[in-house]
PDB file of N, CA and C in Angstrom:
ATOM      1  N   UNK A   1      21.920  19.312 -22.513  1.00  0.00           N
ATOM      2  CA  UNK A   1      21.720  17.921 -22.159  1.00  0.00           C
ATOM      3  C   UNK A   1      21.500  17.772 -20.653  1.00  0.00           C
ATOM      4  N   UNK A   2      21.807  18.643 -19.617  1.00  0.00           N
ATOM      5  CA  UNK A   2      21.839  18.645 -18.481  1.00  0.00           C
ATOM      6  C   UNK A   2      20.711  19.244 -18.045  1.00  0.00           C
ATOM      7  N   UNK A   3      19.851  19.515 -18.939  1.00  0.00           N
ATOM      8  CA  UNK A   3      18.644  20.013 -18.526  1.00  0.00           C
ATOM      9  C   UNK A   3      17.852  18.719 -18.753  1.00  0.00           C
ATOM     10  N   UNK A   4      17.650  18.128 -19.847  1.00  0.00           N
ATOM     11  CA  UNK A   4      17.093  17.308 -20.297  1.00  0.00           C
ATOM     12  C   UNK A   4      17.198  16.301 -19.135  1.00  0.00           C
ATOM     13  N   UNK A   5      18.733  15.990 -18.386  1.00  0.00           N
ATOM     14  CA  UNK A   5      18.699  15.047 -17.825  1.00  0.00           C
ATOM     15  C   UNK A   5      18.049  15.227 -16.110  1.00  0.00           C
ATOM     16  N   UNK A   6      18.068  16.672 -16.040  1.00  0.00           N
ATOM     17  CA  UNK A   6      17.380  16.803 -14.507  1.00  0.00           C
ATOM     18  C   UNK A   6      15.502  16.685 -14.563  1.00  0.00           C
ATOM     19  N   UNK A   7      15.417  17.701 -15.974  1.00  0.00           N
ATOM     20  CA  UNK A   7      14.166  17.647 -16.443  1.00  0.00           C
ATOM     21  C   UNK A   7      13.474  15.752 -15.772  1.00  0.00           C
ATOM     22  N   UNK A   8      14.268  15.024 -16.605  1.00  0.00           N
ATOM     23  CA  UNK A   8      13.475  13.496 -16.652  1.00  0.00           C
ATOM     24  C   UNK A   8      14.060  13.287 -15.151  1.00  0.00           C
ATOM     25  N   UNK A   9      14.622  13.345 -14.482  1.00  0.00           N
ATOM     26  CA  UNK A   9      14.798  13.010 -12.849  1.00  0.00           C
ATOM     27  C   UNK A   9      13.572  13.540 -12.398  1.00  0.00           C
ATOM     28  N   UNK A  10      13.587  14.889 -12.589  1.00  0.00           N
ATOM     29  CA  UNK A  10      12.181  15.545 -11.922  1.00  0.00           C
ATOM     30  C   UNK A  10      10.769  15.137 -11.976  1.00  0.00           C
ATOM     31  N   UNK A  11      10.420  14.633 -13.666  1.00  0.00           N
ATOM     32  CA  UNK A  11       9.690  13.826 -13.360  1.00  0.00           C
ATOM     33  C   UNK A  11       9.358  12.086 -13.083  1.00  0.00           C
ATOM     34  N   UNK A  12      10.818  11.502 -13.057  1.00  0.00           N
ATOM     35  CA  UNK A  12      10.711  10.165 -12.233  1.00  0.00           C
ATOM     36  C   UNK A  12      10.362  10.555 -10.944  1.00  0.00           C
ATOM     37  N   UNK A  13      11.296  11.418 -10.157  1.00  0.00           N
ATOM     38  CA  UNK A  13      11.049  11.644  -8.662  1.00  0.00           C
ATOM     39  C   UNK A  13       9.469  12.018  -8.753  1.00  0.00           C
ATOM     40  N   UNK A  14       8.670  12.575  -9.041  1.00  0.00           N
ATOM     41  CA  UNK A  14       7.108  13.033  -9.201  1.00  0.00           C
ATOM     42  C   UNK A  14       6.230  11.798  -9.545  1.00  0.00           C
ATOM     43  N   UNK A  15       6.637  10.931 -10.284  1.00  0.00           N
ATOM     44  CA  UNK A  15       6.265   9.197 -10.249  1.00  0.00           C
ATOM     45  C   UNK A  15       6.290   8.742  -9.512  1.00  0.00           C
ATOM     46  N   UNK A  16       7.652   8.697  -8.683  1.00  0.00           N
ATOM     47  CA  UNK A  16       7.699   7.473  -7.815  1.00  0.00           C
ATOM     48  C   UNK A  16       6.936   8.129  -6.111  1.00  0.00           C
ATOM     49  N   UNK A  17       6.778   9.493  -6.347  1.00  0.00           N
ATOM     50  CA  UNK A  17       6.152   9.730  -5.366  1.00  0.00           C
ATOM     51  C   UNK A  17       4.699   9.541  -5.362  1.00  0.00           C
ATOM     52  N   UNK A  18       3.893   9.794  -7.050  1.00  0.00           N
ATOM     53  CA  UNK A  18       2.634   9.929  -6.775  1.00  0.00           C
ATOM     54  C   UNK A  18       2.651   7.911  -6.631  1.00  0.00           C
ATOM     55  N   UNK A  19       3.558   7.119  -7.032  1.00  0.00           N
ATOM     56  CA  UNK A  19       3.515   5.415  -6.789  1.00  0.00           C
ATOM     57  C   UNK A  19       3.403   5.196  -5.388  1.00  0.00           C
ATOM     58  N   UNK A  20       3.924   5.781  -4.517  1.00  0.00           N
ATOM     59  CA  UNK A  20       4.141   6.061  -3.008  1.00  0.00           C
ATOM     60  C   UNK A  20       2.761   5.992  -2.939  1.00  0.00           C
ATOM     61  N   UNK A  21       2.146   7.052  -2.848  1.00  0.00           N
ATOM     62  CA  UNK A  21       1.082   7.537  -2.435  1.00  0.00           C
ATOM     63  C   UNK A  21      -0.094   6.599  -2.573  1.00  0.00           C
ATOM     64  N   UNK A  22      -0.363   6.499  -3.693  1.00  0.00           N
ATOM     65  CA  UNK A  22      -1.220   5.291  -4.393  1.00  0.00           C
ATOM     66  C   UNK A  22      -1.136   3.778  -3.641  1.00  0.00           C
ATOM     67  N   UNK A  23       0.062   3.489  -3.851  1.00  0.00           N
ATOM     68  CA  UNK A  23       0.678   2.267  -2.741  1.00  0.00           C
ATOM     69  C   UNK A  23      -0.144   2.730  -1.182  1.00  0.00           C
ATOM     70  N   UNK A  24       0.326   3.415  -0.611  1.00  0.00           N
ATOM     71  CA  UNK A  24      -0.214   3.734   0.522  1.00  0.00           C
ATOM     72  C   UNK A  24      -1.771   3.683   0.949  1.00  0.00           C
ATOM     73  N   UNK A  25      -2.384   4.402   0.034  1.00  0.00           N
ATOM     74  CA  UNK A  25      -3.495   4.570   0.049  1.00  0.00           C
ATOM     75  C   UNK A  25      -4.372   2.924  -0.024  1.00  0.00           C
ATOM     76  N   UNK A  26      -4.011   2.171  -0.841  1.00  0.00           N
ATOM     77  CA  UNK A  26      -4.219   1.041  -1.177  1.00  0.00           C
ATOM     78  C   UNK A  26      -4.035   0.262   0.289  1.00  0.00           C
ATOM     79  N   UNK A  27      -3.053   0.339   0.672  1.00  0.00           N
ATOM     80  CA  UNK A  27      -2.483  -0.446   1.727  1.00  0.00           C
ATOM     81  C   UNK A  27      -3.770  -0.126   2.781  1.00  0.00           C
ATOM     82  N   UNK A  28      -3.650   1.088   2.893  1.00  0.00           N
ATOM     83  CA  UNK A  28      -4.763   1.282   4.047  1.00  0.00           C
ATOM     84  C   UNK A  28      -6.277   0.986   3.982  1.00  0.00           C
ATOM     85  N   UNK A  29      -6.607   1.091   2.395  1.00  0.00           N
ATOM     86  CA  UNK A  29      -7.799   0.379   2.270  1.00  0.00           C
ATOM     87  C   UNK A  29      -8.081  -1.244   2.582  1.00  0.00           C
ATOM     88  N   UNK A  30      -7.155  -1.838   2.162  1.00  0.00           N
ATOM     89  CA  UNK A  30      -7.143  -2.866   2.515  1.00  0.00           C
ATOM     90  C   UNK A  30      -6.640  -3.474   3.983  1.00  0.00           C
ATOM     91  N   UNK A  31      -6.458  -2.755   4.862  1.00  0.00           N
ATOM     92  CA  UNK A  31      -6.417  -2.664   6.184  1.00  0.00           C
ATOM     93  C   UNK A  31      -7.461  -2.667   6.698  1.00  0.00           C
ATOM     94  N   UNK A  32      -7.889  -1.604   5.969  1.00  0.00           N
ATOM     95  CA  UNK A  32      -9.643  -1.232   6.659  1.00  0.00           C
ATOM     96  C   UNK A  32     -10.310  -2.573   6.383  1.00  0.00           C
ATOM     97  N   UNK A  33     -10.083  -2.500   5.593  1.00  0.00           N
ATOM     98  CA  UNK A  33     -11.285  -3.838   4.686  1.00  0.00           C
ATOM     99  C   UNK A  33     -11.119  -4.742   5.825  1.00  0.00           C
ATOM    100  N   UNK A  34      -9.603  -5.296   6.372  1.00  0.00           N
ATOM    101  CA  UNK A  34      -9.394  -6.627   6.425  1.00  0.00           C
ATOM    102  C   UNK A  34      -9.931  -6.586   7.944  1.00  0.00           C
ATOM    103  N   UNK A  35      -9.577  -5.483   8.953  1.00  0.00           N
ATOM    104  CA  UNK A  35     -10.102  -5.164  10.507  1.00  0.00           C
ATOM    105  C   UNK A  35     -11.493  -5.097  10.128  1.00  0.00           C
ATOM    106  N   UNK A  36     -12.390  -4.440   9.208  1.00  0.00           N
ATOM    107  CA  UNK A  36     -13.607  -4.474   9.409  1.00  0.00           C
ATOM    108  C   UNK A  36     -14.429  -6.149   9.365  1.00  0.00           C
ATOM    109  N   UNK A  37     -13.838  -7.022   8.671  1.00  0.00           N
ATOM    110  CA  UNK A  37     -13.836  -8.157   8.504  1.00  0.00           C
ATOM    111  C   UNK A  37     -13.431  -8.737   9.493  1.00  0.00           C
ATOM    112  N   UNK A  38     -13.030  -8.900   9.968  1.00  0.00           N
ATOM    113  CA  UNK A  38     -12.578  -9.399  11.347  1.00  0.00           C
ATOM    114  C   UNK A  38     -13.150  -9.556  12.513  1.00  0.00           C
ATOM    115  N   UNK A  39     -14.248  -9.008  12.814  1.00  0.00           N
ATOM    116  CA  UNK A  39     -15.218  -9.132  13.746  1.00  0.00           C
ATOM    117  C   UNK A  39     -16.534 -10.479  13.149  1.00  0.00           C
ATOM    118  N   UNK A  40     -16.040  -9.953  11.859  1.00  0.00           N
ATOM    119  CA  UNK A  40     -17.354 -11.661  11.623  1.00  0.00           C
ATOM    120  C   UNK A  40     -16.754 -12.538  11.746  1.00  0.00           C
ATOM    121  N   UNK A  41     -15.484 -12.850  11.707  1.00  0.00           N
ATOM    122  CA  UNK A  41     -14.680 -14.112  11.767  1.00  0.00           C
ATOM    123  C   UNK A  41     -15.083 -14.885  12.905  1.00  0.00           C
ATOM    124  N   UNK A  42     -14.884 -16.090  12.320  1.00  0.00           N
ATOM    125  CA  UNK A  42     -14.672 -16.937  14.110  1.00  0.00           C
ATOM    126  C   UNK A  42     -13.366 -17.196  14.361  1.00  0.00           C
ATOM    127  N   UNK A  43     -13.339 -16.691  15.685  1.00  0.00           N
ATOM    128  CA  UNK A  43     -12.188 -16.220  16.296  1.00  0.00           C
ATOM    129  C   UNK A  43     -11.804 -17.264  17.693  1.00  0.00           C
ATOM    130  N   UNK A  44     -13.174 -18.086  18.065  1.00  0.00           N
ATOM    131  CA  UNK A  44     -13.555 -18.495  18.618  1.00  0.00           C
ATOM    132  C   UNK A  44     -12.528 -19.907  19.074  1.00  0.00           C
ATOM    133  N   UNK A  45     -12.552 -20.431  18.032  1.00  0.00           N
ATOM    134  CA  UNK A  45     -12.010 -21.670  17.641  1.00  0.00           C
ATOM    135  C   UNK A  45     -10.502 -21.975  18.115  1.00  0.00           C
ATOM    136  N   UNK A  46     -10.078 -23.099  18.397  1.00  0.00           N
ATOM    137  CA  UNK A  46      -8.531 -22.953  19.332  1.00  0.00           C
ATOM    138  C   UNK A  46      -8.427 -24.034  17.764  1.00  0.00           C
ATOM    139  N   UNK A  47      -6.823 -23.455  17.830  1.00  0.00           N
ATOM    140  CA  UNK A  47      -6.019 -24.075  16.635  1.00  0.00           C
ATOM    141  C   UNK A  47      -5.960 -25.574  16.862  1.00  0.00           C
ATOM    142  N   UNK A  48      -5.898 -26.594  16.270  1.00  0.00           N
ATOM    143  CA  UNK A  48      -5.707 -27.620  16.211  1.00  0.00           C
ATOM    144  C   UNK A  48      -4.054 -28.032  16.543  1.00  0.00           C
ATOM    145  N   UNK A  49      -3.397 -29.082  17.362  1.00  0.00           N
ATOM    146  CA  UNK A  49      -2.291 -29.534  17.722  1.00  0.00           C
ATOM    147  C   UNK A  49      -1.946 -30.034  16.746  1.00  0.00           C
ATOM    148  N   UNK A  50      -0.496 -29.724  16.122  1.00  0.00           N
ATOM    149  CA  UNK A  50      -0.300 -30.734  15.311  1.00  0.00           C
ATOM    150  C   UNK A  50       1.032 -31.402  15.606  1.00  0.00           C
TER     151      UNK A  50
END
């Protein structure tokens, strides 16, 4: 039973790492995305007082 139970740890820990990764990867795409976008913006514009 103590195999069984490290067995399934081993592969949660191997999940939550390849979830890591994936997460990450994502994150940075959408980083990219959002800085590459950012130069068309108008940036120009002063915020309104409220």
């Amino acid at each position: 039973m103590a195999k069984d139970i490290s067995e399934r740890e081993a592969r949660l820990a191997e999940a939550l790492r390849a979830n890591l990764r994936r997460r990450k990867t994502q994150s940075r795409a959408q980083t990219a995305t959002e800085s590459a976008a950012a130069p068309s913006a108008d940036v120009t514009t002063e915020p309104s007082a409220s």
